[in-house]
PDB file of N, CA and C in Angstrom:
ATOM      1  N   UNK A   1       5.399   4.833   0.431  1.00  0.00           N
ATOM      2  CA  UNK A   1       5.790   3.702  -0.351  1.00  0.00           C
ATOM      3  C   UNK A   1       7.053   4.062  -1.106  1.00  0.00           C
ATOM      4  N   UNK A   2       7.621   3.023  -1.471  1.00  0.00           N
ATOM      5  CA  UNK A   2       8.796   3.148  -2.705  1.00  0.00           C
ATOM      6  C   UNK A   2       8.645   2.947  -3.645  1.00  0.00           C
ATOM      7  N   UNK A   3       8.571   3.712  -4.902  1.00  0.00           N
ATOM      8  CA  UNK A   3       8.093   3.636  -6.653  1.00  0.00           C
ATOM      9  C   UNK A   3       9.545   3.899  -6.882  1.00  0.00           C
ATOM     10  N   UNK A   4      10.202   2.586  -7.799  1.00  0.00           N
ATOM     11  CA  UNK A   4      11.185   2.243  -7.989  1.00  0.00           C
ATOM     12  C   UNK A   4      12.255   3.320  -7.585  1.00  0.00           C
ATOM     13  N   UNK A   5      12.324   2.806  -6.054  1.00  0.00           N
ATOM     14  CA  UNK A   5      13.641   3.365  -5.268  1.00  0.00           C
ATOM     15  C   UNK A   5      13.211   4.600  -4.760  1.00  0.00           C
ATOM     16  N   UNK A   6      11.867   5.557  -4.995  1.00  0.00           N
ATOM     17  CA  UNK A   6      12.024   6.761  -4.551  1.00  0.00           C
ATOM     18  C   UNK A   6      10.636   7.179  -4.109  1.00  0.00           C
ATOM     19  N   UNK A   7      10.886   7.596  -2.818  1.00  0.00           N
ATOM     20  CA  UNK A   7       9.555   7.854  -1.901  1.00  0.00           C
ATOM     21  C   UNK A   7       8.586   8.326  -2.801  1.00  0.00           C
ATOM     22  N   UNK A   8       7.303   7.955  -2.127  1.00  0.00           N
ATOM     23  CA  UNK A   8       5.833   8.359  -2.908  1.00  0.00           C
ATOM     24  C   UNK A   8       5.026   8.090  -1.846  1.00  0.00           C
ATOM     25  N   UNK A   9       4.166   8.746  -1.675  1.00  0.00           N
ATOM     26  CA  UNK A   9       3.487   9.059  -0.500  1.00  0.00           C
ATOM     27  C   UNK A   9       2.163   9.506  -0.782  1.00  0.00           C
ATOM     28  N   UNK A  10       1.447   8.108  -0.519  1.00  0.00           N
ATOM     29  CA  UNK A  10      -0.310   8.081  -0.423  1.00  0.00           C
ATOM     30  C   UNK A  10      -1.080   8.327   0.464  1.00  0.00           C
ATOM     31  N   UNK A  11      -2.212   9.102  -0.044  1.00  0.00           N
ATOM     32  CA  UNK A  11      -3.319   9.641   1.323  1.00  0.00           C
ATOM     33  C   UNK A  11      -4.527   8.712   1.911  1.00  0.00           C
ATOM     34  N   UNK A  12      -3.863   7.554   0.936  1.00  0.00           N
ATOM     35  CA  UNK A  12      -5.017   6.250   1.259  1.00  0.00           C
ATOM     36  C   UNK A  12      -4.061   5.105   0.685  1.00  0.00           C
ATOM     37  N   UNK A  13      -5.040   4.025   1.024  1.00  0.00           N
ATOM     38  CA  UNK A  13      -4.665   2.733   0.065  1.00  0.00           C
ATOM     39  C   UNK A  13      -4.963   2.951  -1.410  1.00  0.00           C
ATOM     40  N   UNK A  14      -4.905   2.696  -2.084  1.00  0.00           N
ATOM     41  CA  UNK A  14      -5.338   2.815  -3.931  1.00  0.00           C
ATOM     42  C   UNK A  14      -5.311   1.930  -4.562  1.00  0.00           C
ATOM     43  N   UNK A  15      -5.579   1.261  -5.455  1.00  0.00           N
ATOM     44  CA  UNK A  15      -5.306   0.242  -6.484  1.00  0.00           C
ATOM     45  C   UNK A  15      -4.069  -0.171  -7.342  1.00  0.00           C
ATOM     46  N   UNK A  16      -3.479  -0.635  -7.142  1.00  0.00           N
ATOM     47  CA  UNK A  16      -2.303  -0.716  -8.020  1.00  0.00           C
ATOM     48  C   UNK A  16      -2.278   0.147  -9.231  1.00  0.00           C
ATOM     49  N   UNK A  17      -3.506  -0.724 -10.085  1.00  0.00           N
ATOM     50  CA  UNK A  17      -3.694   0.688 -11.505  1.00  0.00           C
ATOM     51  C   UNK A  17      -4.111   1.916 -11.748  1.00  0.00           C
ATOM     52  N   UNK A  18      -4.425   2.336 -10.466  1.00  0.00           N
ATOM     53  CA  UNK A  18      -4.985   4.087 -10.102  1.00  0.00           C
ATOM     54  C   UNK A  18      -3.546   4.558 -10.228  1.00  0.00           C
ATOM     55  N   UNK A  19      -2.439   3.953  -9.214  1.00  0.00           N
ATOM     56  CA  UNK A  19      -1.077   4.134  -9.225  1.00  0.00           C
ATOM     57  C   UNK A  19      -0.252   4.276 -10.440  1.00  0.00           C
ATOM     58  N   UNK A  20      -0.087   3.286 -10.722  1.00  0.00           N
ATOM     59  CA  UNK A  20       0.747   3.575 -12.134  1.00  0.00           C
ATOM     60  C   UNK A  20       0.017   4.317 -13.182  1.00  0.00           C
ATOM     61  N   UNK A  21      -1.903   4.426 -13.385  1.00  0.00           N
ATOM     62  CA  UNK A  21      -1.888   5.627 -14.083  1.00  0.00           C
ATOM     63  C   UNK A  21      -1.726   6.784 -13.531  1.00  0.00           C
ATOM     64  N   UNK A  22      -1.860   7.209 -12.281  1.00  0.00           N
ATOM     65  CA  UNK A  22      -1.119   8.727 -11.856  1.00  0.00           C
ATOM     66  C   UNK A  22       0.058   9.020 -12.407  1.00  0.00           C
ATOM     67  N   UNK A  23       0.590   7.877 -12.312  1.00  0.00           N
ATOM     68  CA  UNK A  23       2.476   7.969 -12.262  1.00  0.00           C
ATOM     69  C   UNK A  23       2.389   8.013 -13.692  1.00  0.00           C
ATOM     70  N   UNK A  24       1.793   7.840 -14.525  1.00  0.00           N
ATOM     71  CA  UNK A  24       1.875   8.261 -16.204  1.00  0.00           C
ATOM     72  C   UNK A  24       2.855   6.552 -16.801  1.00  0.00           C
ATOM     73  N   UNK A  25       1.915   5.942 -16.456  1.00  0.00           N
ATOM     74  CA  UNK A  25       2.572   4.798 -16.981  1.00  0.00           C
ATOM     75  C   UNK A  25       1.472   3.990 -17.731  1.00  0.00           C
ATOM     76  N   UNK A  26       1.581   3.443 -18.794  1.00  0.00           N
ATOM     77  CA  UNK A  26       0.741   2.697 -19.581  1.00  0.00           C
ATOM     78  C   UNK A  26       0.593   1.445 -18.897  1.00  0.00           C
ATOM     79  N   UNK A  27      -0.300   0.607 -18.891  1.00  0.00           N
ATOM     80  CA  UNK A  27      -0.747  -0.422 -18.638  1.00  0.00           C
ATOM     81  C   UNK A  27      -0.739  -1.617 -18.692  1.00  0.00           C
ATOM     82  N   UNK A  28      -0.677  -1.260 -20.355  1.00  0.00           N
ATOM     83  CA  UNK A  28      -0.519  -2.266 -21.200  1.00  0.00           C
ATOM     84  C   UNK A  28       1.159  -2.638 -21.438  1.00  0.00           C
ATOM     85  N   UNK A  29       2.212  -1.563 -20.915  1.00  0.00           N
ATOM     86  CA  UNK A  29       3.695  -1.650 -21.479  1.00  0.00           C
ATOM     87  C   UNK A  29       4.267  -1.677 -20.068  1.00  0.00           C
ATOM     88  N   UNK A  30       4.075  -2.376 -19.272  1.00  0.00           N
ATOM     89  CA  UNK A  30       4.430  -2.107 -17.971  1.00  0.00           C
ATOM     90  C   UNK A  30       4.620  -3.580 -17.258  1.00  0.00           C
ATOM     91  N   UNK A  31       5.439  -4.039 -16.177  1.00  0.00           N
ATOM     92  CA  UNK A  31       5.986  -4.976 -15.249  1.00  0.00           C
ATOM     93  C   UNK A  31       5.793  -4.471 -14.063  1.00  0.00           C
ATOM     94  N   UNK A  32       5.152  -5.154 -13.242  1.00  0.00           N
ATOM     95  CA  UNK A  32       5.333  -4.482 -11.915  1.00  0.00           C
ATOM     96  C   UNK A  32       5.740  -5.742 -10.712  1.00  0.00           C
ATOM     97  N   UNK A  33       6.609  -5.349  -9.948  1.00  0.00           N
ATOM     98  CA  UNK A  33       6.841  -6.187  -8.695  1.00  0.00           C
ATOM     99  C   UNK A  33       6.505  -5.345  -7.578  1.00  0.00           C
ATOM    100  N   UNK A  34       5.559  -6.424  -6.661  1.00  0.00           N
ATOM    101  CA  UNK A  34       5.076  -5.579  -5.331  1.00  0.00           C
ATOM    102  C   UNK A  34       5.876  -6.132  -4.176  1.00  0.00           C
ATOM    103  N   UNK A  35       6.251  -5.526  -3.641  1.00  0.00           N
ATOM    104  CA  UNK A  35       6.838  -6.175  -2.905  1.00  0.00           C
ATOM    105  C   UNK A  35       7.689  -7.591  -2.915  1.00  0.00           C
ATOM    106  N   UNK A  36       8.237  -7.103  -3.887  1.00  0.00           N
ATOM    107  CA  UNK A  36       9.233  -8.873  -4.784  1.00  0.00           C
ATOM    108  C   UNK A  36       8.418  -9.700  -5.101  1.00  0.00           C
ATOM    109  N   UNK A  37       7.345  -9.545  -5.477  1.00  0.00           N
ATOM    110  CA  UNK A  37       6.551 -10.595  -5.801  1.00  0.00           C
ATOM    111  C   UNK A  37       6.136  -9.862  -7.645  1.00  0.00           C
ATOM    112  N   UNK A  38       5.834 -10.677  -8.089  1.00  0.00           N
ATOM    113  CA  UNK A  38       5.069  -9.739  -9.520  1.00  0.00           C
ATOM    114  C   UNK A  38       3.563 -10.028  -9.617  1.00  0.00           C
ATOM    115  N   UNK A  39       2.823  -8.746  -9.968  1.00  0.00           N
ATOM    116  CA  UNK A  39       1.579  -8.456  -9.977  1.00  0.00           C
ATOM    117  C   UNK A  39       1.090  -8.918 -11.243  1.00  0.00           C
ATOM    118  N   UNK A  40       0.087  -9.983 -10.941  1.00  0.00           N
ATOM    119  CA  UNK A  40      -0.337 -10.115 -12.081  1.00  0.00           C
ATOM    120  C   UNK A  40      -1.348  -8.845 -13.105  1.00  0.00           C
ATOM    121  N   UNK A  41      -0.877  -9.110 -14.056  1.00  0.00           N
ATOM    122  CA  UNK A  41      -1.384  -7.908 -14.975  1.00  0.00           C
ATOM    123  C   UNK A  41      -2.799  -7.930 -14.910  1.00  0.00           C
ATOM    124  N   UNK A  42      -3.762  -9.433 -15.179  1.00  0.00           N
ATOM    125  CA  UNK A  42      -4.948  -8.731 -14.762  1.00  0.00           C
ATOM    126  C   UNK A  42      -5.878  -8.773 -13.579  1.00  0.00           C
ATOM    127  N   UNK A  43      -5.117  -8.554 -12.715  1.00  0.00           N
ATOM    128  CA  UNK A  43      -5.033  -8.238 -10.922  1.00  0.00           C
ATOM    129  C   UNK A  43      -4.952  -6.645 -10.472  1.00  0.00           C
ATOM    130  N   UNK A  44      -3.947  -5.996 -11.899  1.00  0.00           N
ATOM    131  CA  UNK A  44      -3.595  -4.703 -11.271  1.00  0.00           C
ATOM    132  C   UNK A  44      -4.895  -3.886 -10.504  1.00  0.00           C
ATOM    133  N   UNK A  45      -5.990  -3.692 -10.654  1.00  0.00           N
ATOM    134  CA  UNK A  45      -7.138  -3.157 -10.445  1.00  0.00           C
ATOM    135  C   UNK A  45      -7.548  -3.517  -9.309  1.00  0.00           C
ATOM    136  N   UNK A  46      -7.411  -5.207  -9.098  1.00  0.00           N
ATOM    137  CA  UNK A  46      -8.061  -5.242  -7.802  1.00  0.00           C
ATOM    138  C   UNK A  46      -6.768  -5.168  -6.580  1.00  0.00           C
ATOM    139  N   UNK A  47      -5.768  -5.323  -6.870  1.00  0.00           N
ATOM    140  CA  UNK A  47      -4.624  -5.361  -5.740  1.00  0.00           C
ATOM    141  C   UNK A  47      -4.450  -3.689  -4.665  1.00  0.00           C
ATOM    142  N   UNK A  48      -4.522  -3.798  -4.102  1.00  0.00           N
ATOM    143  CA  UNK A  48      -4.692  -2.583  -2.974  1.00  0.00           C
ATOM    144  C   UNK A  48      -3.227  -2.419  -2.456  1.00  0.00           C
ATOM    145  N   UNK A  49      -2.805  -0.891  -2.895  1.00  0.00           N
ATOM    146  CA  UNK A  49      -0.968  -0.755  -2.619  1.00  0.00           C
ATOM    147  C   UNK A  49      -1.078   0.263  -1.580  1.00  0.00           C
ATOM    148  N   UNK A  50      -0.294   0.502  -0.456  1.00  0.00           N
ATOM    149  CA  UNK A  50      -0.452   1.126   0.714  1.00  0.00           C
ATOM    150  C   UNK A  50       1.081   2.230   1.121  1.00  0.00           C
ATOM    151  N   UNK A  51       1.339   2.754   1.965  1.00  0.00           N
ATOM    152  CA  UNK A  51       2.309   2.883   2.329  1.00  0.00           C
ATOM    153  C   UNK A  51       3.748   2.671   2.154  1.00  0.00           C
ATOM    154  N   UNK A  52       3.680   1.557   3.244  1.00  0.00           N
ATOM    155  CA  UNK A  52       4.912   0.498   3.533  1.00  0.00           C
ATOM    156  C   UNK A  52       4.545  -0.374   2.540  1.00  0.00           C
ATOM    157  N   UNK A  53       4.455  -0.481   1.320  1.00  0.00           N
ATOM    158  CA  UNK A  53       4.643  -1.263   0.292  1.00  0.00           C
ATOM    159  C   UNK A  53       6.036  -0.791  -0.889  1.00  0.00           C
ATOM    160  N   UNK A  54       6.490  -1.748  -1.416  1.00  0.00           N
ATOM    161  CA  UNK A  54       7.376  -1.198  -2.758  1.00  0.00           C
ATOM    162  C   UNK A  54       6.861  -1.348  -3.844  1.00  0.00           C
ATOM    163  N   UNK A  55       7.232  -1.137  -4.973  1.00  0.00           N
ATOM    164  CA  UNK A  55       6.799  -1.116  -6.263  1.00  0.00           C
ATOM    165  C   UNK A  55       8.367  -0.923  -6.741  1.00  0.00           C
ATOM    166  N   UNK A  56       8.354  -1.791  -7.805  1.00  0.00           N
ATOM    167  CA  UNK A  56       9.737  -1.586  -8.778  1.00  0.00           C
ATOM    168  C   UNK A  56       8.296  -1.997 -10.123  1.00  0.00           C
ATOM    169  N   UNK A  57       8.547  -0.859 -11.398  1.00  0.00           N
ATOM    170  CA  UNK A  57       7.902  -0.834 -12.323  1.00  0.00           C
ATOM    171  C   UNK A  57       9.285  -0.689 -13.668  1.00  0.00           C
ATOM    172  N   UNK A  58       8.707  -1.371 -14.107  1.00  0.00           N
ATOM    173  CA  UNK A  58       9.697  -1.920 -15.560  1.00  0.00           C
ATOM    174  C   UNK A  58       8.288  -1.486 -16.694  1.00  0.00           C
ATOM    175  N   UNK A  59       8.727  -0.204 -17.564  1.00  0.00           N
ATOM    176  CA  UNK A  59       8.057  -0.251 -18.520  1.00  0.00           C
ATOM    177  C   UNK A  59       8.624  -0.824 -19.671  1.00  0.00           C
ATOM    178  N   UNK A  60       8.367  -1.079 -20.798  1.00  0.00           N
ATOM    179  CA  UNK A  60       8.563  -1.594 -21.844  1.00  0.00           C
ATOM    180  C   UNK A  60       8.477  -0.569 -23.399  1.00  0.00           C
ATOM    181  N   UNK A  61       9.482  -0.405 -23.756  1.00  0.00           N
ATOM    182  CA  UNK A  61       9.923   0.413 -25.257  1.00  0.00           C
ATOM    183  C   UNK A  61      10.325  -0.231 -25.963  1.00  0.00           C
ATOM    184  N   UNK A  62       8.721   0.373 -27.133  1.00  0.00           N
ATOM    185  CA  UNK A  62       9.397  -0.077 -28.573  1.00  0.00           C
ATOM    186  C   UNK A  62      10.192   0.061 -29.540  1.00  0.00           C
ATOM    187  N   UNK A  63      10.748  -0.320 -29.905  1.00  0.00           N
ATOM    188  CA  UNK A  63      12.000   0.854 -30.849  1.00  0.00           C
ATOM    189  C   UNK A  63      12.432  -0.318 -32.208  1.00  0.00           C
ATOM    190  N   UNK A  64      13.517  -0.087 -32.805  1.00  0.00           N
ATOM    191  CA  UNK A  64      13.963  -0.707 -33.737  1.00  0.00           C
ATOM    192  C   UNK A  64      15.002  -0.181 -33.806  1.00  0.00           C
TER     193      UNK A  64
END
């Protein structure tokens, strides 16, 4: 698969949110497009990401 722009390579299908928590990404601060489409947030769990899929992930920082 592609995690924003750069190979990643699964030994199965997985869940969208198994994914981005491996990848050390919060849950709750996070955008995801699957395949140009956007994942709904409370979908991430059941959506099944594979291979030949993309992912572009937009986290979100708080700051001032």
């Amino acid at each position: 698969m592609l995690l924003n722009g750069q190979p990643y390579e699964l030994d199965r299908a997985r869940p969208l949110a198994e994914v981005l928590t491996l990848r050390g990404y919060d849950l709750a601060r996070v955008a995801v497009l699957l395949n140009q489409r956007v994942a709904p947030r409370n979908q991430l769990s059941q959506i099944e990401v594979q291979n030949e899929d993309t992912l572009e992930v937009v986290a979100f920082v708080g700051g001032g």
